[in-house]
Every structure is written in structure tokens, then in C-alpha cells.
Protein backbone atom coordinates (compact mmCIF):
# COMPACT_ATOMS: atom_id res chain seq x y z
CA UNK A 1 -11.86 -26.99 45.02
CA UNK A 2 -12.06 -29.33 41.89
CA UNK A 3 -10.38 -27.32 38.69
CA UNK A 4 -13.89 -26.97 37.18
CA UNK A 5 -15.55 -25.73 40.06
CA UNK A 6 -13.24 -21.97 39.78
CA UNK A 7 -15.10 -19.71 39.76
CA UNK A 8 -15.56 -17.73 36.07
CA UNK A 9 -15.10 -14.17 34.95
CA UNK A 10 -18.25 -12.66 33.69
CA UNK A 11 -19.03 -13.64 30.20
CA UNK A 12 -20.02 -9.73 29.59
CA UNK A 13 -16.60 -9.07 30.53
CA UNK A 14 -14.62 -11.81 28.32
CA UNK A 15 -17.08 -10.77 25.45
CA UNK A 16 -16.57 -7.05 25.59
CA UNK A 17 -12.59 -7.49 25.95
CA UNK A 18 -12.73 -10.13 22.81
CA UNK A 19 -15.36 -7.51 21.08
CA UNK A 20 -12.82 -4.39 21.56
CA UNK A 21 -9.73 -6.38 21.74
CA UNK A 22 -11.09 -7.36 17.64
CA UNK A 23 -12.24 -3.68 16.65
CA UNK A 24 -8.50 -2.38 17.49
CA UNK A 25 -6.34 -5.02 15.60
CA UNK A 26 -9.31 -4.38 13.07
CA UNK A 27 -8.92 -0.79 12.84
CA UNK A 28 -5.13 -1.16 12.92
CA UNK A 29 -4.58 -3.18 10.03
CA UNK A 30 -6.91 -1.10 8.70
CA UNK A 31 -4.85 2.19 8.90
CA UNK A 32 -1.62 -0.03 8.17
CA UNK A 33 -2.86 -0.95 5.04
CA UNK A 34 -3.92 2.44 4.22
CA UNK A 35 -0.42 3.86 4.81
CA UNK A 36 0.51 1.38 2.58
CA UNK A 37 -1.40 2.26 0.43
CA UNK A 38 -0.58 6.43 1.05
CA UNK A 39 2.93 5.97 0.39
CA UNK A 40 5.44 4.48 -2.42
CA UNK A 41 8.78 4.52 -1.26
CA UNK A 42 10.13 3.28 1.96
CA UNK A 43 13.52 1.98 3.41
CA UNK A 44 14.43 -1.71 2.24
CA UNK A 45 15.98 -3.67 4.93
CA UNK A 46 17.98 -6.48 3.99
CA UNK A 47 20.72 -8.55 5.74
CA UNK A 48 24.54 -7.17 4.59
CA UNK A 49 26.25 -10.05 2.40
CA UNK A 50 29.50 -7.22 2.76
CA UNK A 51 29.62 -7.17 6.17
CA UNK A 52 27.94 -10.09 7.81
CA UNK A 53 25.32 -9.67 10.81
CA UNK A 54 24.84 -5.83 9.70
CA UNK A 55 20.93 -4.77 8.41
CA UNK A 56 21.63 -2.81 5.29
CA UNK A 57 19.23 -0.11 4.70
CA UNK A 58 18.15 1.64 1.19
CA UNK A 59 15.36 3.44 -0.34
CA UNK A 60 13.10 2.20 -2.67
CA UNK A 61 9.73 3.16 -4.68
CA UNK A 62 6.83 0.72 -5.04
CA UNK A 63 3.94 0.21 -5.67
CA UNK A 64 1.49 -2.50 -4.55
CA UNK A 65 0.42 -6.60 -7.10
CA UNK A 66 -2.43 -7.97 -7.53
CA UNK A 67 -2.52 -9.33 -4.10
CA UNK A 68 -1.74 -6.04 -2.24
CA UNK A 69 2.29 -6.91 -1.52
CA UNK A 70 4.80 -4.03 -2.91
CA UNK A 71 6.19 -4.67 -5.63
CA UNK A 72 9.92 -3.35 -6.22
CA UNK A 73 11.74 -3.02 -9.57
CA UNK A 74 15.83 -3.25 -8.77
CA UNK A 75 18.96 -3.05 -10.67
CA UNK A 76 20.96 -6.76 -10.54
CA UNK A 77 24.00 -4.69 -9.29
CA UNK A 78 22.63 -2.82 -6.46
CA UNK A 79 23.82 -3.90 -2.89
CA UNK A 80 20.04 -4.83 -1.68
CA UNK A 81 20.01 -7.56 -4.81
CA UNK A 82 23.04 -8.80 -3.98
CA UNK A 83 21.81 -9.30 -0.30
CA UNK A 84 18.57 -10.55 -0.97
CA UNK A 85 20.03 -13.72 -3.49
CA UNK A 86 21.56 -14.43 0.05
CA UNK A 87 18.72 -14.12 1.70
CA UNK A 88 15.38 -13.48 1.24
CA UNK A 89 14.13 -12.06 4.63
CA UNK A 90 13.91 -8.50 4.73
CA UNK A 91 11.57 -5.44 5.95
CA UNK A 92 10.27 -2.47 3.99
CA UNK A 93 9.76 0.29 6.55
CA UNK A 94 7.40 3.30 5.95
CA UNK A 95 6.28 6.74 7.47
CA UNK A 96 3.85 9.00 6.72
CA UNK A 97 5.44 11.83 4.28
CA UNK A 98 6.11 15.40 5.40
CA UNK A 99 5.47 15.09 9.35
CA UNK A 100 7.06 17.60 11.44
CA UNK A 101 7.28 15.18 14.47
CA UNK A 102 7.48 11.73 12.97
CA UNK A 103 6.78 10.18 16.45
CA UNK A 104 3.09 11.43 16.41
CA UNK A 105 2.10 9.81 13.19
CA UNK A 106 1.76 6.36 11.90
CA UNK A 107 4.53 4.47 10.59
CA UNK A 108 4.98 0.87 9.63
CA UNK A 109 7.82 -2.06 9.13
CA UNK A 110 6.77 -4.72 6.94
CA UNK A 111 8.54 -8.16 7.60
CA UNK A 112 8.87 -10.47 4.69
CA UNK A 113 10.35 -12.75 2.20
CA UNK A 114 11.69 -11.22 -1.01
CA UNK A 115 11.06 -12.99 -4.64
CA UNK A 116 12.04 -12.43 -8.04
CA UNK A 117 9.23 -12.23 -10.43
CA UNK A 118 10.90 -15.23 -12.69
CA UNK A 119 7.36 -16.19 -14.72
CA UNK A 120 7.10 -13.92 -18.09
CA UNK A 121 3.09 -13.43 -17.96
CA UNK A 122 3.91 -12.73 -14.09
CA UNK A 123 6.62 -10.05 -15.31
CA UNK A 124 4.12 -8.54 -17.55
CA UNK A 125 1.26 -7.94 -15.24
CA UNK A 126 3.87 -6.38 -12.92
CA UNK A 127 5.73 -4.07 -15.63
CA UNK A 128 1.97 -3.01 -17.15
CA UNK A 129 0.89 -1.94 -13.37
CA UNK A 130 4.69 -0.42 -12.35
CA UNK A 131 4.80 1.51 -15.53
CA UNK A 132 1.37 3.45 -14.46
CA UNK A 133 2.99 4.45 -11.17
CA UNK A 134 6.39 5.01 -12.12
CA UNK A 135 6.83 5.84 -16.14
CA UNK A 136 10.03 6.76 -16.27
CA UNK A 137 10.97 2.99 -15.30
CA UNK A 138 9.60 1.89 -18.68
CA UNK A 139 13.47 3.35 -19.95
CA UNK A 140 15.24 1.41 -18.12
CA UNK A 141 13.56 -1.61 -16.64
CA UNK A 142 15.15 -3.75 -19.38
CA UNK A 143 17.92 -1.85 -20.54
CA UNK A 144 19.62 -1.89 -17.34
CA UNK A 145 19.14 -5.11 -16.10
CA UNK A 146 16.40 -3.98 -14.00
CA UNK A 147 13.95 -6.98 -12.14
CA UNK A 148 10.79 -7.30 -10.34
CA UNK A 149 10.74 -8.35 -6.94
CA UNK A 150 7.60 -8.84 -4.47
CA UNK A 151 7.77 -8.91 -0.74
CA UNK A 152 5.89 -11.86 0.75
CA UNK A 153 4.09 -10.68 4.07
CA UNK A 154 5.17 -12.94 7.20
CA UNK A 155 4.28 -9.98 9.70
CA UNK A 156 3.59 -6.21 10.24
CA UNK A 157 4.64 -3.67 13.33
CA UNK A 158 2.41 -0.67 12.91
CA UNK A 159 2.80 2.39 15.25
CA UNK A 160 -0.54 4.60 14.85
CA UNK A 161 1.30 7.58 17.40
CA UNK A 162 2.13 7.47 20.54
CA UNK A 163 0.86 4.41 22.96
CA UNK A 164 -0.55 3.08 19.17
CA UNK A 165 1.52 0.27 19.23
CA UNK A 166 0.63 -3.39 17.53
CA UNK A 167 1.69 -6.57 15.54
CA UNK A 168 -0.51 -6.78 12.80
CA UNK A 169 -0.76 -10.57 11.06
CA UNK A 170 -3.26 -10.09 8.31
CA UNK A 171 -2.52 -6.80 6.54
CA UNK A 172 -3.04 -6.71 2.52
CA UNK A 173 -5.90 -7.35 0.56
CA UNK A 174 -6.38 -8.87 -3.14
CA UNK A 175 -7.51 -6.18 -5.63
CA UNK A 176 -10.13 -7.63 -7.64
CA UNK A 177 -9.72 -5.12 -10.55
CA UNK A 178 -5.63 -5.80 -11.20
CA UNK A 179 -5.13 -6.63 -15.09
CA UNK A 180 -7.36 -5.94 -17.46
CA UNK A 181 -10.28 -4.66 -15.85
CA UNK A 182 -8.35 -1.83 -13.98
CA UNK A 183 -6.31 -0.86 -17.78
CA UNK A 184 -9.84 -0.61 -19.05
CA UNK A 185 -10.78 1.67 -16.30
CA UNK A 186 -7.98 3.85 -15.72
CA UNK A 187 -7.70 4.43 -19.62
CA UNK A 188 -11.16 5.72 -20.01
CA UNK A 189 -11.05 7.83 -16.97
CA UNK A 190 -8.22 9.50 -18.26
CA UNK A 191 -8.75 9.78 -22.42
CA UNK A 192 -12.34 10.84 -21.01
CA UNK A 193 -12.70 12.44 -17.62
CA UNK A 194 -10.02 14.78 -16.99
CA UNK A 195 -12.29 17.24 -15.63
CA UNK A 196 -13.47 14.51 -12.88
CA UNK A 197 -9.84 13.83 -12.47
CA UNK A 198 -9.19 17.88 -11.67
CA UNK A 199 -12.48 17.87 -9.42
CA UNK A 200 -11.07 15.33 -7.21
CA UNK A 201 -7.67 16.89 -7.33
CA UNK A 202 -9.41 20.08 -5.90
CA UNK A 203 -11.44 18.44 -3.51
CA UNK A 204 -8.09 16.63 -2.23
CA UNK A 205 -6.41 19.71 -2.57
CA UNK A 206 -3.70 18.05 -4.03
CA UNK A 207 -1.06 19.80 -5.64
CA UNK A 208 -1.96 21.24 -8.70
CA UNK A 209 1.64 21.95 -10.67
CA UNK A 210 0.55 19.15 -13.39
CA UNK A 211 -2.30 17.59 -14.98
CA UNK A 212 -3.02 14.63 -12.29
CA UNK A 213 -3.90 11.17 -14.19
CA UNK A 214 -5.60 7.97 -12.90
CA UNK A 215 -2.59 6.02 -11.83
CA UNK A 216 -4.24 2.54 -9.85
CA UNK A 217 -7.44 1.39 -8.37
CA UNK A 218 -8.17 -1.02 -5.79
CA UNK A 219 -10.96 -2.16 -3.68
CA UNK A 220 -10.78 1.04 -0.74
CA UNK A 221 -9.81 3.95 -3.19
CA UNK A 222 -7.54 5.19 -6.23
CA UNK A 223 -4.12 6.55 -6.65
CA UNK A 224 -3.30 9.78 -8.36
CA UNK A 225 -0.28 10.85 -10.35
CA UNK A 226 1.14 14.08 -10.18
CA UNK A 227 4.23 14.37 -11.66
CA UNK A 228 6.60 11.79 -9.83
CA UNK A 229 4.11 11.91 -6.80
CA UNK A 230 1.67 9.53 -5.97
CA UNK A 231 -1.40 10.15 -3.59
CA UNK A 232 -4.23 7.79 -2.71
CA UNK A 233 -7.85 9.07 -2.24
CA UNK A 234 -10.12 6.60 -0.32
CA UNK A 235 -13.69 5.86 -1.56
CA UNK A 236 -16.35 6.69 0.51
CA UNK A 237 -17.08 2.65 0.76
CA UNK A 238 -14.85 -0.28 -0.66
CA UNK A 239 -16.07 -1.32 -3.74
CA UNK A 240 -16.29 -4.54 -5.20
CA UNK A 241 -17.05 -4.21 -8.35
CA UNK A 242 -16.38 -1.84 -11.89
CA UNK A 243 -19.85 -1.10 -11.16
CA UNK A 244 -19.56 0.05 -7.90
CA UNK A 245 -15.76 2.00 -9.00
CA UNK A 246 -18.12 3.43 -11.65
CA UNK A 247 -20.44 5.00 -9.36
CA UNK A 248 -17.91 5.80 -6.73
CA UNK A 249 -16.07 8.15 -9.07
CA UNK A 250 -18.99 9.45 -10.72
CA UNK A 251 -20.35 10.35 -7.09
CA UNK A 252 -16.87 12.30 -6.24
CA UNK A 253 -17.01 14.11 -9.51
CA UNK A 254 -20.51 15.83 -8.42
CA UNK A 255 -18.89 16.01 -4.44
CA UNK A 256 -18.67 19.38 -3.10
CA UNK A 257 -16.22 17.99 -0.37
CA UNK A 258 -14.57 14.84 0.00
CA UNK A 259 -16.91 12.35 1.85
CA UNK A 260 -16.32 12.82 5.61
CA UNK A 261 -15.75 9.72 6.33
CA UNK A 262 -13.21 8.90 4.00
CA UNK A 263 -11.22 12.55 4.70
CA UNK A 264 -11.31 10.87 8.68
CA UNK A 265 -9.20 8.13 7.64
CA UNK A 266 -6.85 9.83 4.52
């Protein structure tokens, strides 16, 4: 029998495989992105310039640029800095905070290639964004010899739980409000709408020890600061737009509940 005259699998078949073979990587960059996006600190893992062929682990807050990658702020002296002007290739690994049985949730290594922010108008769009999620950098950012570093995505390993298991190639996405048009935002909510602020802190239920203010926004939801801790709220659809930020947040201040959709995949 002639190569061509095999015969083929049903095309119902290869389509529905290809149709819910895409839906899961779909849905787990997805939830990747949103732990991501959940968290801001992780373990940095960079290659040991001390003791050769060793990974060299250490924990470090960030928060995610203008194109979605975490940004880190570290001191020239630390170990990691040292490693990384050796080499660039590192991971940032990250688990969901506060599980009892950290098997059962989602957790997520991010594979990439370190750089130093070395452009001035770069530095500046990264200190004005940092500085929101992190204030009490502002002291000592340049006092201490302090530098901004982004982590370059090559590739993602995301565990969802148990048996949730996949390499994940396209992960981050852009935010189309970083720089001015997310300042502008974030300001006014928070010289203006502190009450909407507190509604969606009590529809969260979110810890309410301090007054919470509008840390970030991006296209699938909004970070909160609470004291030194950061929590992201997801919009009830991604928004493109200030307009459509506008009316996402002026929906959630009249919400009774959180929208059930978004609670499914906080």
C-alpha cells in the first residue's frame, strides 16, 4: 500500500484533540499568568559564580513592566547580582501564598534571561511603577546602589495541582495602560474613591488592618496595597481601554459580590 493510500484518522477526532489540546495550554497560561500576577515575591534562581555548577536560590519581591515580565530592584552587592553579570539565565519560581498542602495548588518556575535596566527613561518608567508596589524602595533604590533588572521570558513550567502539569511558551501580556495613563488612573482613584477602594476590599474580603490604595492596573484586573501586601482582583472581563477600566471599577463599586466569574479564577 502506496504511503498516501493509509488509511486516515477521523478528522472529528484530529479536530476535537487540536480543539481541547488548545483550550488547556489556553487555560493554563491563563492561570500562570494570573499567579503571576497574584503574587510578588518568589525564589530567584541563578547559577553560583562561588561555587561553580551549584543553582543559588534567594527571595525576591517584584512586580510586573510594561510588557508583563517581573521586574526586580537588587543591591550591586548581593550574591544573585554577582551571579547574574556571569550569567544571565535564571528562573523566578512562585507558589500560591498561605497553602496548607503546597502540592494541591498552582505553582510556577519562570525560565529566563536577566537584564539590567541601563536606559534612564527605561529606569524611570520602572522606578515610577516599583515605587507604587513597593514604597519603601523609594529610600533606598539609589542610595544603596540599588538596580533594576527584568527577566526576559524564554519558557514557563506551570503545575495547576496534581496531574496539572504543562510547559507553557507564551505567558505575559503587554499592559496597555503602563505610564502615564495608569498614574492618571490610579491617582484619581485614590485622591477620589477611597470608599470604592474599601467596597472592593470588602467584597474581596481582604484584610482590612490599613487603608488599601490602588497600587497597578493591567488589562485582566488591579492590584491592591495593604500595607506591605499586595493582592490582585480580576475584572469581570479584560479591558482594553481607560474607558472600559472606568466602567469596570465603577461596576465593582455598586457589586454586592465579586462577579462569579472572576471569584472562579482569583
Amino acid at each position: 500500500m502506496a504511503c498516501w493510500d493509509l488509511p486516515q484518522l477521523p478528522v472529528r477526532f484530529i479536530d476535537g484533540f487540536y480543539i481541547r489540546s488548545h483550550k488547556l495550554s489556553v487555560e493554563a497560561a491563563k492561570n500562570a499568568r494570573q499567579l503571576l500576577l497574584k503574587e510578588y515575591r518568589g525564589v530567584l534562581s541563578t547559577h553560583s559564580k562561588a561555587m561553580p555548577g551549584f543553582p543559588f536560590g534567594s527571595v525576591v519581591p517584584y512586580c510586573l513592566d510594561e510588557q508583563g515580565w517581573p521586574l526586580i530592584l537588587i543591591s550591586r552587592i548581593a550574591q544573585h547580582t554577582h551571579n547574574l553579570q556571569k550569567d544571565p539565565k535564571c528562573s523566578l519560581f512562585v507558589g500560591e501564598r498561605g497553602a496548607e498542602d503546597v502540592q494541591a495548588v498552582g505553582r510556577l518556575t519562570y525560565l529566563a534571561e536577566a537584564e539590567k535596566l541601563e536606559d534612564e527613561a527605561a529606569i524611570e518608567a520602572a522606578a515610577v511603577r516599583y515605587y507604587r508596589y513597593f514604597p519603601e524602595s523609594q529610600s533606598y533604590h539609589k542610595a544603596h546602589d540599588f538596580d533594576f533588572w527584568v527577566l526576559k521570558p524564554v519558557r514557563h513550567r506551570f503545575i495547576g495541582g496534581f496531574g496539572a502539569i504543562h510547559w507553557v511558551d507564551q505567558l505575559t501580556l503587554a499592559n496597555p495602560f503602563a505610564g502615564k495613563a495608569e498614574v492618571s488612573m490610579v491617582e484619581h482613584m485614590n485622591a477620589d474613591h477611597a470608599k470604592a477602594i474599601a467596597h472592593y476590599v470588602e467584597l474581596a474580603g481582604l484584610p482590612k488592618t490599613e487603608p488599601a490604595q490602588l497600587a497597578g492596573i493591567d488589562t485582566e484586573g488591579m492590584h491592591l496595597r495593604i500595607g506591605q501586601g499586595l493582592y490582585w482582583l480580576p475584572f469581570q472581563a479584560p479591558c482594553n481601554t481607560p474607558t472600559q477600566v472606568r466602567e469596570a471599577l465603577v461596576f465593582l463599586a455598586h457589586a454586592e459580590h465579586w462577579p462569579k466569574n472572576a471569584v472562579a479564577d482569583a
